[in-house]
C-alpha atoms as a PDB file:
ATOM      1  CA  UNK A   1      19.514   5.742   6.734  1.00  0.00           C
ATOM      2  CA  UNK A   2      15.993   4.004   6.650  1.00  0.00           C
ATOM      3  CA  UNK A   3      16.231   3.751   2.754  1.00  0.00           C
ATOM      4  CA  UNK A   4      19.842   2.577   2.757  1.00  0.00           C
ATOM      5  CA  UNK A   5      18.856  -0.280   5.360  1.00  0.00           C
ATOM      6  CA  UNK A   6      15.561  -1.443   3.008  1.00  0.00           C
ATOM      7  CA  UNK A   7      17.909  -1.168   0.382  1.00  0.00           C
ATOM      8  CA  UNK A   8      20.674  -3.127   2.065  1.00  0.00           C
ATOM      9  CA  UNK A   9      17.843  -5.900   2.700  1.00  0.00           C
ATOM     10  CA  UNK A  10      16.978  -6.494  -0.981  1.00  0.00           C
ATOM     11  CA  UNK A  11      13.906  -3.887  -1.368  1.00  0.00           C
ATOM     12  CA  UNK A  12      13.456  -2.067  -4.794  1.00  0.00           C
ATOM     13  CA  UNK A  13      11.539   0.830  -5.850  1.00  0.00           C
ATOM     14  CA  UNK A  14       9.877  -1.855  -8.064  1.00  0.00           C
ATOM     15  CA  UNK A  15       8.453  -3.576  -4.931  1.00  0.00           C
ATOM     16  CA  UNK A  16       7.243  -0.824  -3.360  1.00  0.00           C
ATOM     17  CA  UNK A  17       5.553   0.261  -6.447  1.00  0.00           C
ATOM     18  CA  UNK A  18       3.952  -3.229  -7.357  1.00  0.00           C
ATOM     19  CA  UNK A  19       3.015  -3.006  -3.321  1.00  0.00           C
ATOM     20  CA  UNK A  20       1.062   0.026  -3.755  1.00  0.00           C
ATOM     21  CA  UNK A  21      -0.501  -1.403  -6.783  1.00  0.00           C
ATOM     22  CA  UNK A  22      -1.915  -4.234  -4.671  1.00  0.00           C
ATOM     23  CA  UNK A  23      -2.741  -2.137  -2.060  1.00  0.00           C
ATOM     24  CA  UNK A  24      -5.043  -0.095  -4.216  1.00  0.00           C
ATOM     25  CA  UNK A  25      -6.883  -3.016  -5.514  1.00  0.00           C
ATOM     26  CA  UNK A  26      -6.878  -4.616  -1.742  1.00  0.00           C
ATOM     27  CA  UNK A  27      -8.663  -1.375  -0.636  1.00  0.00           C
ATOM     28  CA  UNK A  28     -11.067  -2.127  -3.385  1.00  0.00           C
ATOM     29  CA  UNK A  29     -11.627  -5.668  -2.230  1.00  0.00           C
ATOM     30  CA  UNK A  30     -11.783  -5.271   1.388  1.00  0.00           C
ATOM     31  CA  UNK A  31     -14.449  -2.468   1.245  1.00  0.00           C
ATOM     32  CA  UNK A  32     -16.170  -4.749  -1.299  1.00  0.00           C
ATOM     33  CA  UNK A  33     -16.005  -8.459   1.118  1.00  0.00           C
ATOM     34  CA  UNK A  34     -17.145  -6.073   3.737  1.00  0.00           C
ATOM     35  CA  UNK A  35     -20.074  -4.361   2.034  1.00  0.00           C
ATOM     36  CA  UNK A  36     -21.124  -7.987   1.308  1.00  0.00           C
ATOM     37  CA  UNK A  37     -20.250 -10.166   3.939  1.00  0.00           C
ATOM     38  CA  UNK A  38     -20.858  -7.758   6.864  1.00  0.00           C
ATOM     39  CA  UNK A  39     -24.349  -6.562   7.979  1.00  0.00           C
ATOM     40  CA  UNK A  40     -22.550  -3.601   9.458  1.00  0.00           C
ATOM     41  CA  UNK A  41     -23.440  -1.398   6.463  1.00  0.00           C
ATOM     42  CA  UNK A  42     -21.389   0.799   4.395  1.00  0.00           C
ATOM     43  CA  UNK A  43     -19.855   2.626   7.122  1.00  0.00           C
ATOM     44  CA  UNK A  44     -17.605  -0.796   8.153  1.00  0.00           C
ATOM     45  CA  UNK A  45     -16.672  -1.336   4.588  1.00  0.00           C
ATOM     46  CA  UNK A  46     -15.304   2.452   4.144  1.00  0.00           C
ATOM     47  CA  UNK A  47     -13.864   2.088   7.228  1.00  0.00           C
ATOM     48  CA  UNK A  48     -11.690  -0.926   5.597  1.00  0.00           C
ATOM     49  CA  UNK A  49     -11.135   0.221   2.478  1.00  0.00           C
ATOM     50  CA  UNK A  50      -9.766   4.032   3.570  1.00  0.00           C
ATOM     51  CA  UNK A  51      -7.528   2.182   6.097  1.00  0.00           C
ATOM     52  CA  UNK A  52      -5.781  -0.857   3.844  1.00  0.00           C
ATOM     53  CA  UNK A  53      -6.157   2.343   0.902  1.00  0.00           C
ATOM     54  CA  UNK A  54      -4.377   4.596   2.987  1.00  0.00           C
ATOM     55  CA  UNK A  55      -0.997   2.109   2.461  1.00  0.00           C
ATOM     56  CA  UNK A  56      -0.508   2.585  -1.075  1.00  0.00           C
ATOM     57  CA  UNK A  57       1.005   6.597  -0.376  1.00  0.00           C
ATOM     58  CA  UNK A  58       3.580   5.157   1.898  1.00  0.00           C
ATOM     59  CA  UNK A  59       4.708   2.755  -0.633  1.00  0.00           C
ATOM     60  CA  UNK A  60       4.615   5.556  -3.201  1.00  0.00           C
ATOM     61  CA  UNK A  61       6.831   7.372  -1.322  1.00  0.00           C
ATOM     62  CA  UNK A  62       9.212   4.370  -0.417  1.00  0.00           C
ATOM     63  CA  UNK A  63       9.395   3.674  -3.965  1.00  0.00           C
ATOM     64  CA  UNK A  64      10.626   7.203  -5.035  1.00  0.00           C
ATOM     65  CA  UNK A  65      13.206   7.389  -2.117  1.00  0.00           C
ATOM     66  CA  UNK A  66      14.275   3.924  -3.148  1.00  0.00           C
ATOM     67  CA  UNK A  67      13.848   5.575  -7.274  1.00  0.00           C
ATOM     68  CA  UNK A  68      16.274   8.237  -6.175  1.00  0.00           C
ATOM     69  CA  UNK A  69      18.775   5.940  -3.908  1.00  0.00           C
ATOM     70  CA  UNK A  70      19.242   3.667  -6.503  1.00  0.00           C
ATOM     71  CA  UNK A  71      20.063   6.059  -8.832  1.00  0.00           C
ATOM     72  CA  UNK A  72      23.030   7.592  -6.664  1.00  0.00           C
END
């Protein structure tokens, strides 16, 4: 029902792949701005990067339900 609705809206498995693309490399440059613009240590800036990292699985996954409704 969720997929059908995303679908519905315009979303592709291709965006939700290129999305957890970004996300990966967004991960990379948040922990990286933090590690260097923060004098909270490395503890902040893996704080940031596991959280905006932890976004590219969900897209994944939206991506190979979308993969799979498409192709129905």
């Amino acid at each position: 029902m969720v997929i059908k609705k995303l679908h519905e809206a315009g979303l592709r498995s291709d965006h939700a792949y290129t999305a957890a693309v970004v996300s990966i490399g967004l991960s990379f440059l948040s922990w990286t701005a933090s590690v260097k613009g923060e004098a909270a240590g490395t503890d902040r800036a893996d704080r940031w990067g596991i959280f905006v990292g932890e976004w590219a699985p969900t897209f994944f996954g939206l991506g190979l339900a979308l993969a799979q409704y498409e192709d129905d």
